[in-house]
Protein backbone atom coordinates (compact mmCIF):
# COMPACT_ATOMS: atom_id res chain seq x y z
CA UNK A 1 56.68 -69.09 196.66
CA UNK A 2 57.18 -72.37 198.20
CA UNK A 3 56.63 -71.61 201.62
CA UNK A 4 52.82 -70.48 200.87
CA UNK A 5 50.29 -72.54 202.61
CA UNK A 6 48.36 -75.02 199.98
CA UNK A 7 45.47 -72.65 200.53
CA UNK A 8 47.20 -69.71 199.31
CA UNK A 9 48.58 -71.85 196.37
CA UNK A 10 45.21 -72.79 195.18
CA UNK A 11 43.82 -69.49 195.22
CA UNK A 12 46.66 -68.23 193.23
CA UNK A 13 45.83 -70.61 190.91
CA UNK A 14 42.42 -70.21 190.81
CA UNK A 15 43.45 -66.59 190.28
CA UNK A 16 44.96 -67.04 187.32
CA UNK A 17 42.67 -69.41 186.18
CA UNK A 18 40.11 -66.68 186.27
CA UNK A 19 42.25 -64.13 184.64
CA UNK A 20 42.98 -66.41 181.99
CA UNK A 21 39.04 -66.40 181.29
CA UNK A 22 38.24 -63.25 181.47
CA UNK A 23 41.15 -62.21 179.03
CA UNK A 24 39.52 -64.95 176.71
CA UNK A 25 36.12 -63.80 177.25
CA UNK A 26 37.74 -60.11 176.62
CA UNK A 27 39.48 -60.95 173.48
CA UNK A 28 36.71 -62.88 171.86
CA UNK A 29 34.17 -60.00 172.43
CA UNK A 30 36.92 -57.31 170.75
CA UNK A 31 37.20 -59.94 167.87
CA UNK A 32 34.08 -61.66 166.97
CA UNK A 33 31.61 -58.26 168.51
CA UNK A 34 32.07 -56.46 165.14
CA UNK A 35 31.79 -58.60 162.40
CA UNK A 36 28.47 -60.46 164.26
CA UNK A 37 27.38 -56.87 164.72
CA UNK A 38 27.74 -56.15 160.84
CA UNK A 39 26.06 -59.68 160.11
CA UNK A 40 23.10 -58.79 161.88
CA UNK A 41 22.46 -55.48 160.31
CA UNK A 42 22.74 -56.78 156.65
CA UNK A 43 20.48 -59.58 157.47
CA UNK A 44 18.27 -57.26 158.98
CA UNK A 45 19.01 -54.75 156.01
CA UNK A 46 18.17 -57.77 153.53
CA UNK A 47 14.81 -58.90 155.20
CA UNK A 48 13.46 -55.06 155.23
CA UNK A 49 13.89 -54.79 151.23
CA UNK A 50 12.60 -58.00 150.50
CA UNK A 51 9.12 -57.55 152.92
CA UNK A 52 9.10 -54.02 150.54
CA UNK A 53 9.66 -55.51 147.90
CA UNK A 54 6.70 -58.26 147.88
CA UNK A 55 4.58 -56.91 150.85
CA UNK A 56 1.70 -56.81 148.32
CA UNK A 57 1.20 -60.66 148.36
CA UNK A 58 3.30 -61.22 151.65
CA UNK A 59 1.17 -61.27 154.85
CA UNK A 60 2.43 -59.49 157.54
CA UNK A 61 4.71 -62.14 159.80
CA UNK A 62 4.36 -65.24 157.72
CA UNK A 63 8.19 -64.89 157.00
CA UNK A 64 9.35 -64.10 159.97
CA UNK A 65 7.07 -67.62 161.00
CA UNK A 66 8.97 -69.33 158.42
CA UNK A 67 12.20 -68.21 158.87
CA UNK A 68 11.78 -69.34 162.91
CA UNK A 69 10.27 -73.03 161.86
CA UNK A 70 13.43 -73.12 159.13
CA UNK A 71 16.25 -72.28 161.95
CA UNK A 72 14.39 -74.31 164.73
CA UNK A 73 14.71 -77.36 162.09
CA UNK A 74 18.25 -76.54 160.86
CA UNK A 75 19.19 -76.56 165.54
CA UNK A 76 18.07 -80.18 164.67
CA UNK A 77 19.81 -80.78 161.68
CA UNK A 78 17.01 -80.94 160.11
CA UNK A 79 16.82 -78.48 156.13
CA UNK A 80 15.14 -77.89 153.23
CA UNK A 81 17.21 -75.93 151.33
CA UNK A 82 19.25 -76.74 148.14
CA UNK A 83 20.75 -80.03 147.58
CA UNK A 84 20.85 -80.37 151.61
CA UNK A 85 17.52 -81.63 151.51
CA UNK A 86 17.92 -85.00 149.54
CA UNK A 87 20.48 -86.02 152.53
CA UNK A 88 18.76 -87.69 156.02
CA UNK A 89 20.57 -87.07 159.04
CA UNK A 90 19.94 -90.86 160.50
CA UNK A 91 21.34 -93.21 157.65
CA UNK A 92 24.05 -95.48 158.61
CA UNK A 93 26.76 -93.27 158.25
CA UNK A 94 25.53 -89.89 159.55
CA UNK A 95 24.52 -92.35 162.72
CA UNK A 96 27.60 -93.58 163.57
CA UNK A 97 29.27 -90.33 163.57
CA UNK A 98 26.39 -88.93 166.06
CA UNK A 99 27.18 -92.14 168.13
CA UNK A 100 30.94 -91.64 167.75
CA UNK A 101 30.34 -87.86 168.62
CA UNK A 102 28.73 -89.01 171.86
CA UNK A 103 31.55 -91.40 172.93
CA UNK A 104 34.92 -89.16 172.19
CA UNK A 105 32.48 -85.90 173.58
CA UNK A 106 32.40 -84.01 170.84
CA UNK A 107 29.39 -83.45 169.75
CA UNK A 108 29.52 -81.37 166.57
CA UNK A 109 25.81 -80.23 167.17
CA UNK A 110 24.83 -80.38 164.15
CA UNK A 111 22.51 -83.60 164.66
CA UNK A 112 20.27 -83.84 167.95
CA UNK A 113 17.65 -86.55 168.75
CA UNK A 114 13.91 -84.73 168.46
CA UNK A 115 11.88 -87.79 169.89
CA UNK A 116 11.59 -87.87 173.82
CA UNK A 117 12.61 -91.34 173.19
CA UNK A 118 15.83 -90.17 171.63
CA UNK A 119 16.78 -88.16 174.37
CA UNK A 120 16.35 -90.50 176.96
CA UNK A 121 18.66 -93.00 175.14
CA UNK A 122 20.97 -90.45 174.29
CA UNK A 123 21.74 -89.76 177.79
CA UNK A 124 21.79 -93.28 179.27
CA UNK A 125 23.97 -94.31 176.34
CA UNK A 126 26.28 -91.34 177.19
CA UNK A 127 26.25 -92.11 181.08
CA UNK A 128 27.07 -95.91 180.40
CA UNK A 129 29.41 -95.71 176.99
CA UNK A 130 31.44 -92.77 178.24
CA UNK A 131 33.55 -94.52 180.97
CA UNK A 132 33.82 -97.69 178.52
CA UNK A 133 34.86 -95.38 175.78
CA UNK A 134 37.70 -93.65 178.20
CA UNK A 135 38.47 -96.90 179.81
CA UNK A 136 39.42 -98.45 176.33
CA UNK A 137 41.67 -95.28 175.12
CA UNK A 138 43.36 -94.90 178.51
CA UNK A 139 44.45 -98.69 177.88
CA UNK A 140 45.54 -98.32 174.47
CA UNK A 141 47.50 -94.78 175.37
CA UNK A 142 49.11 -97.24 178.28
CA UNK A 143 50.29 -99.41 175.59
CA UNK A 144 51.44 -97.42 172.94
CA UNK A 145 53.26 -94.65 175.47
CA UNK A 146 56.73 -96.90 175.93
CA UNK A 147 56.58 -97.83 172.44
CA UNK A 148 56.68 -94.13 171.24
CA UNK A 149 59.30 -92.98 173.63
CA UNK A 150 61.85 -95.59 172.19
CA UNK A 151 63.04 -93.02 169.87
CA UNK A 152 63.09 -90.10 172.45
CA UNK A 153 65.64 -92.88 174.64
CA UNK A 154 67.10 -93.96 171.56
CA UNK A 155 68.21 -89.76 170.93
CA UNK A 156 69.07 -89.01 174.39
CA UNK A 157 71.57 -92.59 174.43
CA UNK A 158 72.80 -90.95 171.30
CA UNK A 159 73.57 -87.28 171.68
CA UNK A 160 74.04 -88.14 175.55
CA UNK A 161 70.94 -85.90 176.48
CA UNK A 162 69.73 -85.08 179.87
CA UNK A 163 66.66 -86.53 181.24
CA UNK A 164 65.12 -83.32 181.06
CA UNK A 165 66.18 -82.65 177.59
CA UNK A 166 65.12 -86.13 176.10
CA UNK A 167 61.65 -85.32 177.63
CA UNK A 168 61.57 -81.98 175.88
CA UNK A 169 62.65 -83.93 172.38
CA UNK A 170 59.77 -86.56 172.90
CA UNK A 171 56.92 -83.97 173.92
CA UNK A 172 58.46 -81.66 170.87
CA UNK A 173 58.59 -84.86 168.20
CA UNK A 174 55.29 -86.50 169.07
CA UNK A 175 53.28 -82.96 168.76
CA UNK A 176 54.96 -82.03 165.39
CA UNK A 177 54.10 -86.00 164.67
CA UNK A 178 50.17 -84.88 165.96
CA UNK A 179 49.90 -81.72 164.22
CA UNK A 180 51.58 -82.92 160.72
CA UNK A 181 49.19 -86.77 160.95
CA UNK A 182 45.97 -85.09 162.54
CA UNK A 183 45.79 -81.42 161.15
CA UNK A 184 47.77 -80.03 158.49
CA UNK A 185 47.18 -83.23 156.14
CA UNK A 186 43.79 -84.06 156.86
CA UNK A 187 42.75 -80.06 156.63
CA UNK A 188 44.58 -80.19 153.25
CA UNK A 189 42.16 -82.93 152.01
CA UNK A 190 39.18 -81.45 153.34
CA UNK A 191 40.32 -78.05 151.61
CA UNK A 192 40.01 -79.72 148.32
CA UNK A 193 37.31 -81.94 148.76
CA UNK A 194 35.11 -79.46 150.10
CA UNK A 195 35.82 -76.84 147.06
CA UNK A 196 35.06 -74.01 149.10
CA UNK A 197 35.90 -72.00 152.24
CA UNK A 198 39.56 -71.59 153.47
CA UNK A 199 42.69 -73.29 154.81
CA UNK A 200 42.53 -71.75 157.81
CA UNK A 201 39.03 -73.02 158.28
CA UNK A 202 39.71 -76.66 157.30
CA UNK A 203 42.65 -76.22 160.06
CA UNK A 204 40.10 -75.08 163.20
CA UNK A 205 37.63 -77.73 162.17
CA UNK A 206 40.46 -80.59 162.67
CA UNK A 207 41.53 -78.56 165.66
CA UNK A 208 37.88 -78.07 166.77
CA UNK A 209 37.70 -82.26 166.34
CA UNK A 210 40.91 -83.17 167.93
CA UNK A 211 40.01 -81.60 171.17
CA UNK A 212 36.64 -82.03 171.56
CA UNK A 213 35.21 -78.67 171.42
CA UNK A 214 32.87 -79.27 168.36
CA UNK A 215 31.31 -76.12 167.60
CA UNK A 216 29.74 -77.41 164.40
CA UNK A 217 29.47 -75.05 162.55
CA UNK A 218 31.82 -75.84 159.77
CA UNK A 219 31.02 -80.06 159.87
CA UNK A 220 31.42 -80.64 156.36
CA UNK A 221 27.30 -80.36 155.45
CA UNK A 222 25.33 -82.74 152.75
CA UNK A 223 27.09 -83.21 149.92
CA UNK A 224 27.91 -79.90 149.26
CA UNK A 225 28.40 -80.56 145.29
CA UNK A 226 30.11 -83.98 146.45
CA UNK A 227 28.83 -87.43 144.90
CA UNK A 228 26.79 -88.95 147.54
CA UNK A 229 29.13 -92.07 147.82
CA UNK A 230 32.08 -89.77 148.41
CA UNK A 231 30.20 -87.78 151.18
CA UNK A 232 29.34 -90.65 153.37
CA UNK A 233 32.85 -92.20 153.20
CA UNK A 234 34.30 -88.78 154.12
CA UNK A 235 31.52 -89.30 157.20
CA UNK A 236 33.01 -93.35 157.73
CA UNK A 237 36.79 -91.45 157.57
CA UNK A 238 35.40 -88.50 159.82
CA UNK A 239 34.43 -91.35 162.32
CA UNK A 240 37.69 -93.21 162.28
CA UNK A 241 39.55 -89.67 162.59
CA UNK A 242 37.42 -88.49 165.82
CA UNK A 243 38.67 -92.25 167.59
CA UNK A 244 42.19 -92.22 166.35
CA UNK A 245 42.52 -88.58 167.22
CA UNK A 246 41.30 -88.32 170.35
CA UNK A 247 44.10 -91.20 171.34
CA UNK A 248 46.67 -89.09 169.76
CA UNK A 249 45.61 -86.03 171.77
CA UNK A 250 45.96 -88.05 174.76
CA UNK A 251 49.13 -89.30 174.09
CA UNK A 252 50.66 -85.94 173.47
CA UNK A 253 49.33 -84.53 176.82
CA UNK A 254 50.62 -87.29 178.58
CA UNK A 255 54.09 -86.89 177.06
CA UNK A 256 53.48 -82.74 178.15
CA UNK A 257 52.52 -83.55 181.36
CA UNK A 258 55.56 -85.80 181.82
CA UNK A 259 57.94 -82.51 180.93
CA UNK A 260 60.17 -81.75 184.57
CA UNK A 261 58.82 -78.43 184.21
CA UNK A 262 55.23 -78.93 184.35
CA UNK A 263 55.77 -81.68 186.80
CA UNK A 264 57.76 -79.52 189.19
CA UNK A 265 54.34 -76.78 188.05
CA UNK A 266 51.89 -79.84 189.25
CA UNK A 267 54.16 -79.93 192.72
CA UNK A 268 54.51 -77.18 193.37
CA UNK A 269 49.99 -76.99 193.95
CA UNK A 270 50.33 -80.49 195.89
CA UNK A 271 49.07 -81.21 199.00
CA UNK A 272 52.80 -80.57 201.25
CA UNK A 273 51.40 -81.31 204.68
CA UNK A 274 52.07 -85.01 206.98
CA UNK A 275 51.40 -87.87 205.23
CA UNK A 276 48.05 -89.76 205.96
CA UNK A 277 48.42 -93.12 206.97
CA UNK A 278 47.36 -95.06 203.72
CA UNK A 279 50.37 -92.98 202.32
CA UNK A 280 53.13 -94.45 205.56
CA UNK A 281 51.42 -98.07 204.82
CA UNK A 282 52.19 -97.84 201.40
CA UNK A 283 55.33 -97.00 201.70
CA UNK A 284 56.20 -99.55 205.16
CA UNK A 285 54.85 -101.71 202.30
CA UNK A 286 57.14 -101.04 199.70
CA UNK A 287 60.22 -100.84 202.10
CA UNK A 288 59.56 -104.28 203.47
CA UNK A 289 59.32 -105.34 199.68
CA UNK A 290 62.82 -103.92 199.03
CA UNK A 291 64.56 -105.69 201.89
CA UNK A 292 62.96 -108.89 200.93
CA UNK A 293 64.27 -108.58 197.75
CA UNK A 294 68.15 -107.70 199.31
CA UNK A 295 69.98 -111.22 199.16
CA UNK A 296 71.26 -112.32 202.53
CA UNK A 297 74.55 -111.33 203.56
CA UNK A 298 77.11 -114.03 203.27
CA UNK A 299 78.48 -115.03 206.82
CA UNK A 300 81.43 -113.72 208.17
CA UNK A 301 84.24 -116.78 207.94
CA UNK A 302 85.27 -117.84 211.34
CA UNK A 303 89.03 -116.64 212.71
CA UNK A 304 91.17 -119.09 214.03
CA UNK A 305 92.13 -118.42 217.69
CA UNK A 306 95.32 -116.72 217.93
CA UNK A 307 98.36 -118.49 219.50
């Protein structure tokens, strides 16, 4: 495997990268085919009866009209139905988490500007806040990287563990750390607070936060039997979750990308050809550095001439 040309190696791996999504793509279908199949027969099933059932002072179409203006409106965030209604969408709170969804990318969907206006500012605040946004957890995740792997170097001074097997120990503590801090105890809490749905649920949408995906479709929704006051500090919390989360996410790829393994992975796809000269300057550079740095040898003391 090593002596492939770097062409070869990057089609392998754009091979697999392609077999990886079709087995996805393959595996979703199998999965989720069935029961949106079944979904869309009972609704169809359930609009038939009730057209029969009040066709006599139903035109024909008008709720097929208002169904279409209701989901067009609910694409926006935007309903009228039960106690959803008495919530707005652009109060303070439900705001900043929009504005927070923009800047850690990810965009639950379930809020989307509707004025031209909107849009425009939504994508030159996106184009200018995104790099600040990275920029600002890229420094922190500099600064708080040798702080967490003290106790990864204070185990492997320890137990005497290898290099390799003190990076395994950090990677392994800090994602347990992630999963226990930024999934399994705030999906407990929204479990209870939201007094309906499923643990398994509550788990994806924390996953579904924590890297970015944000599907939406299980955003804890307006109020849903909660006081109001409760419902927009859960949206203030959900804001300071999506910022501190993301930086944990980072943190624990950087300490899996820093495993031997998937370094010696990351090598093996590197560029293996002569070194450009920015690459010999740099490192003339750093050579010259390193014998500046060697002290000067102490002269040789003088031998008195022999007899």
């Amino acid at each position: 495997m090593s002596g492939l040309r770097p062409w070869a190696r990057y089609g392998l791996l754009t091979m697999g990268y392609l077999l990886a999504l079709g087995f996805g793509t393959a595996v979703f279908q199998a999965l989720e085919g069935p029961p949106a199949h079944q979904l869309q027969i009972k609704l169809r099933t359930d609009l038939a009866t009730f057209q029969a059932e009040h066709s006599a002072c139903l035109p024909t179409g008008a709720l097929e009209g208002l169904l279409s203006a209701t989901l067009t409106a609910q694409a926006h965030g935007v309903t009228i139905l039960g106690n959803d209604s008495e919530a707005w969408n652009w109060d303070l709170p439900s705001a900043l988490l929009f504005t927070a969804g923009i800047l850690t990318t990810t965009g639950y969907g379930n809020t989307a500007p509707l004025s031209p206006g909107g849009k425009i500012f939504c994508i030159v605040y996106a184009t200018l806040g995104l790099p600040v946004s990275l920029s600002l957890v890229a420094a922190l995740r500099h600064h708080l990287l040798p702080v967490l792997s003290r106790p990864g170097a204070w185990a492997a001074a320890r137990w005497h563990l290898t290099p390799a097997g003190a990076a395994l120990l950090q990677a392994a503590g800090l994602g347990l750390l992630v999963v226990s801090i930024f999934v399994l105890l705030p999906a407990l809490v929204l479990w209870q607070l939201q007094g309906e749905g499923s643990l398994l649920g509550a788990i994806y949408f924390c996953f579904d936060s924590l890297s970015t995906v944000g599907f939406g479709e299980l955003l804890p929704r307006q109020g849903r039997g909660l006081h109001p006051v409760i419902y927009h500090l859960g949206q203030l919390a959900l804001l300071g979750y999506m910022l501190l989360g993301l930086l944990a996410m980072l943190l624990a790829v950087e300490t899996f990308l820093e495993l031997p393994q998937v370094r010696a992975m990351v090598r093996f796809f590197e560029y293996s050809g002569p070194s450009i000269a920015e690459d010999q300057s740099g490192i003339v550079g750093q050579d010259e550095l390193a014998l500046a740095t060697v002290p000067p040898a102490a002269p040789a003391p003088e031998q008195a001439p022999a007899c």
